[in-house]
C-alpha atoms as a PDB file:
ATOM      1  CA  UNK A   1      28.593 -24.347  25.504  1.00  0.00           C
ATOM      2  CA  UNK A   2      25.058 -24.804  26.666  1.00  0.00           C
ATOM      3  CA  UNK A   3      25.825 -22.376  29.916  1.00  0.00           C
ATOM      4  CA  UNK A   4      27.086 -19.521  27.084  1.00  0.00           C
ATOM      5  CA  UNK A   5      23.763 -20.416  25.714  1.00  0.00           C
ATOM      6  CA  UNK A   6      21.470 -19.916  28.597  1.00  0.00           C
ATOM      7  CA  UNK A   7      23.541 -16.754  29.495  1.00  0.00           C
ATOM      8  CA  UNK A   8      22.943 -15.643  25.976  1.00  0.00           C
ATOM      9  CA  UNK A   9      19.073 -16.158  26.333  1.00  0.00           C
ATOM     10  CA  UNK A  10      19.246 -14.323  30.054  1.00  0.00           C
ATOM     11  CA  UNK A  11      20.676 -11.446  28.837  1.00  0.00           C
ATOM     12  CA  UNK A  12      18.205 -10.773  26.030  1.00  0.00           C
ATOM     13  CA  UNK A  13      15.245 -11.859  27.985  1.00  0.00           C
ATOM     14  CA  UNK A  14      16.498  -9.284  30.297  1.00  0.00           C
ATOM     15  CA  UNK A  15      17.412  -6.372  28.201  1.00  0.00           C
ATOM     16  CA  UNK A  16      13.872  -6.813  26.445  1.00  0.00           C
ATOM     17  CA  UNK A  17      11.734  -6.573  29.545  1.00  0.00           C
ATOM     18  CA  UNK A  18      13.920  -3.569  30.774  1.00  0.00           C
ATOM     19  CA  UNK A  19      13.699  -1.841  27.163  1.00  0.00           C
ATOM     20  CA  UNK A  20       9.735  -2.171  27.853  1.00  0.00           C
ATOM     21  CA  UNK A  21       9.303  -1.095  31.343  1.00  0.00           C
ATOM     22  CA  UNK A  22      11.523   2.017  30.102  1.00  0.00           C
ATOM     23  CA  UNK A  23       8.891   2.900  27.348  1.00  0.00           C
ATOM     24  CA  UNK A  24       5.484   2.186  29.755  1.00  0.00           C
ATOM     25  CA  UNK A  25       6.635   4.587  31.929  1.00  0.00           C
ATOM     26  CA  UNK A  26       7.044   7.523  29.767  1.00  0.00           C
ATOM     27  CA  UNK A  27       3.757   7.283  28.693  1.00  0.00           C
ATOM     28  CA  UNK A  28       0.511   8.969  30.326  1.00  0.00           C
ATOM     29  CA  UNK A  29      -1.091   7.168  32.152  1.00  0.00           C
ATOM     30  CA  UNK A  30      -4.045   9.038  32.420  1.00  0.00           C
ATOM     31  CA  UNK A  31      -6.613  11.817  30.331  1.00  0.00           C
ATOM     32  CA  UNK A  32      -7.781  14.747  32.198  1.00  0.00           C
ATOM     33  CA  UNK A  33     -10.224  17.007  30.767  1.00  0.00           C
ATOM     34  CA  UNK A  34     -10.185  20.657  31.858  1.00  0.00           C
ATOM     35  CA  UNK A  35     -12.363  23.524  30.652  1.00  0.00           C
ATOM     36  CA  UNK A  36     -10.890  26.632  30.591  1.00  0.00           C
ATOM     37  CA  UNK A  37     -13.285  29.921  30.337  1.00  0.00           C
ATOM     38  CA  UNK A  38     -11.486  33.231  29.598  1.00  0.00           C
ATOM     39  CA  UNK A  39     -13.234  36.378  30.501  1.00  0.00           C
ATOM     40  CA  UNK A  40     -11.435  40.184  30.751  1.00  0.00           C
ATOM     41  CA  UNK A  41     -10.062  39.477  34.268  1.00  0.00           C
ATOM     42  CA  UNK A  42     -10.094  35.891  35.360  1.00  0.00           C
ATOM     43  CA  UNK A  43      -9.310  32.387  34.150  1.00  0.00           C
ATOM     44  CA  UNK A  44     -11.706  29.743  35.144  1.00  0.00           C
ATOM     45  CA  UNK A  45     -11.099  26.002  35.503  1.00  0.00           C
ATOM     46  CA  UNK A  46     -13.255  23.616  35.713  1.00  0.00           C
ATOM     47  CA  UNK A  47     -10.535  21.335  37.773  1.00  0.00           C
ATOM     48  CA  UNK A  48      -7.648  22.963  39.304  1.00  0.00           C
ATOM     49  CA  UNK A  49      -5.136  20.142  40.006  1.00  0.00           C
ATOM     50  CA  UNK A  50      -3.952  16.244  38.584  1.00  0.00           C
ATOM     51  CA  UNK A  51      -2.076  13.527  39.356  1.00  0.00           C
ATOM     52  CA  UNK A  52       2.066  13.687  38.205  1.00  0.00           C
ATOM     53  CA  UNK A  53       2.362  11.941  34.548  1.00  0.00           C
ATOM     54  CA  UNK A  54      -1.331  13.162  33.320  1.00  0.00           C
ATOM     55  CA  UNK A  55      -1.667  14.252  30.205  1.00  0.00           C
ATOM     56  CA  UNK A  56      -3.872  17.437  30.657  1.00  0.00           C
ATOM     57  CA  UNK A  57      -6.164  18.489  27.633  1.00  0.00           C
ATOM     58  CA  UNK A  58      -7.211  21.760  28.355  1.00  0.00           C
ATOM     59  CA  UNK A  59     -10.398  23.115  26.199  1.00  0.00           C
ATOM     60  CA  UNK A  60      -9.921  27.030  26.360  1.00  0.00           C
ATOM     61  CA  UNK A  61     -13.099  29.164  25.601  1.00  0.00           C
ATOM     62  CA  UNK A  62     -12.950  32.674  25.139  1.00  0.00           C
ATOM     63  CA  UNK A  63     -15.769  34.934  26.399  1.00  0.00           C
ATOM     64  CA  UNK A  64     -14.490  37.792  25.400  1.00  0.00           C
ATOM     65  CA  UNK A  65     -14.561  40.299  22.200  1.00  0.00           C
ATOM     66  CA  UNK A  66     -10.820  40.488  21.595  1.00  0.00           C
ATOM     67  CA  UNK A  67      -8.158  38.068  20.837  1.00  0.00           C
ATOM     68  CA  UNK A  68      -6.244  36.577  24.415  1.00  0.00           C
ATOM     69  CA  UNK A  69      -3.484  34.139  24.568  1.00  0.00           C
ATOM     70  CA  UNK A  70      -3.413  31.432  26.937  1.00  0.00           C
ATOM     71  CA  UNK A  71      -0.149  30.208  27.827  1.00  0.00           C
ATOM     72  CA  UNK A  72       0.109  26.990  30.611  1.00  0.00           C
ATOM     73  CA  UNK A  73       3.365  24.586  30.889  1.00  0.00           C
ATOM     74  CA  UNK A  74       5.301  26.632  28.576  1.00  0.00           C
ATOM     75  CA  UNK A  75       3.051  26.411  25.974  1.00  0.00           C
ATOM     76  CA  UNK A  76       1.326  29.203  24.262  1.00  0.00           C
ATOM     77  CA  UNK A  77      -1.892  29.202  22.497  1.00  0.00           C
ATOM     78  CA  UNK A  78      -4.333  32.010  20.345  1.00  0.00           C
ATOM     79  CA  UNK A  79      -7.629  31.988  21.359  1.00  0.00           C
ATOM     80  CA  UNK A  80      -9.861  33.843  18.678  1.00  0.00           C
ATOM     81  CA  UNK A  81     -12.968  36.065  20.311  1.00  0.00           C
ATOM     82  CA  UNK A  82     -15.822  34.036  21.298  1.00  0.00           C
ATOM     83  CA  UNK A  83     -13.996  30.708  19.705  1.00  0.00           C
ATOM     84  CA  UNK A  84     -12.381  27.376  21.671  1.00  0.00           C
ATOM     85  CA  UNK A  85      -9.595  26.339  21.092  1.00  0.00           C
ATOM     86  CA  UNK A  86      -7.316  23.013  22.354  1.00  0.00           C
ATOM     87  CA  UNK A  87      -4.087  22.064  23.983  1.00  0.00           C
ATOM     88  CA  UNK A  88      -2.336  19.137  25.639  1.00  0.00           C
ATOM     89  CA  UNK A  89       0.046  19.259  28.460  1.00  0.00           C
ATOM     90  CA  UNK A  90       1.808  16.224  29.768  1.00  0.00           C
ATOM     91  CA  UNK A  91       2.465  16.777  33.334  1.00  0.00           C
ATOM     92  CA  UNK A  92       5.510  15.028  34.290  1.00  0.00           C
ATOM     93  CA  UNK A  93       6.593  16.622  37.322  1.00  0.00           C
ATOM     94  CA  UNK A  94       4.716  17.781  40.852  1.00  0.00           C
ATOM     95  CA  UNK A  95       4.042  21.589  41.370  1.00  0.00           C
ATOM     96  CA  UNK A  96       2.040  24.582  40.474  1.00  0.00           C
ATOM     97  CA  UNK A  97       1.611  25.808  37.206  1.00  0.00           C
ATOM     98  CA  UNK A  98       0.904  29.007  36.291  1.00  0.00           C
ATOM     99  CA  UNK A  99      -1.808  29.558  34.042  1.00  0.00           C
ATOM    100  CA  UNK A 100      -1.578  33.412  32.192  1.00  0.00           C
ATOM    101  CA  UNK A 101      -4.045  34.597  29.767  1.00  0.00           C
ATOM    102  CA  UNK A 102      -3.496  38.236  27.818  1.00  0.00           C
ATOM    103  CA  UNK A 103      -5.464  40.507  25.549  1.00  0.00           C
ATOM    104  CA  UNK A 104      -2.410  42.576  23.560  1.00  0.00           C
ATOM    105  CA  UNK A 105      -0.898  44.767  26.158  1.00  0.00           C
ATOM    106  CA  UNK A 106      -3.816  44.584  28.682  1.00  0.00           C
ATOM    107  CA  UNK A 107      -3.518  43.102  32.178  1.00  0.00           C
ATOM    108  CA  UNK A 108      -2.972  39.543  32.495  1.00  0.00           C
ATOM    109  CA  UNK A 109      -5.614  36.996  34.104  1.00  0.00           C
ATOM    110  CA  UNK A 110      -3.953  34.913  35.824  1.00  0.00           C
ATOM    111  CA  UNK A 111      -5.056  31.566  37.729  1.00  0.00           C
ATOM    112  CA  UNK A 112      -3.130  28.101  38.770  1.00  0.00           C
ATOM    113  CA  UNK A 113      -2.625  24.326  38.134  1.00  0.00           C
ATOM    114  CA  UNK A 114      -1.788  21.870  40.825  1.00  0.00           C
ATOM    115  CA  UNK A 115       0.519  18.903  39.753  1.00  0.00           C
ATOM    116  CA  UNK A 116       0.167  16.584  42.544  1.00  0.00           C
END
């Protein structure tokens, strides 16, 4: 009876401190702060790469007269003329992301992000 017991009190101890290592790491570990500046043909960053499980703010200004989008990570933001606007990526896995920025049917700007 008292070995049931202690195998009892194993297995939960056990389950709990697996159920919590599961949720720490899905979390970011880590803020990085990137301004973005949009201009007719180019996409500036002020930091071009960060570490895998970041959680990427990017602050997007745009210095131009017209409307652009700014799409990174598969997400797609409007950035109004002369306005900033935010968005959060969470960077889970390693690469290069490609960072696209459009005014209508115009050109693209295009730049990078480095997922390391």
């Amino acid at each position: 009876m008292v070995k049931r017991v202690r195998l009892i009190v194993l297995a939960a101890f056990v389950a709990v401190t697996c159920a919590s290592a599961g949720r720490a790491t899905t979390l970011p570990s880590l803020t990085v702060h990137v301004k973005v500046t949009l201009t007719a043909n180019r996409v500036m960053l002020s930091r071009r790469s960060a570490a895998r499980g970041s959680l990427v703010e990017f602050a997007v200004r745009n210095r131009t007269a017209r409307r652009r989008t700014f799409s990174v990570g598969g997400k797609t933001i409007a950035v109004p003329a002369r306005k900033l606007r935010l968005t959060a990526v969470d960077f889970q896995a390693r690469g290069k992301y490609a960072l696209v920025s459009r005014a209508g049917r115009s050109a693209a700007a295009r730049s990078s992000f480095r997922v390391s």
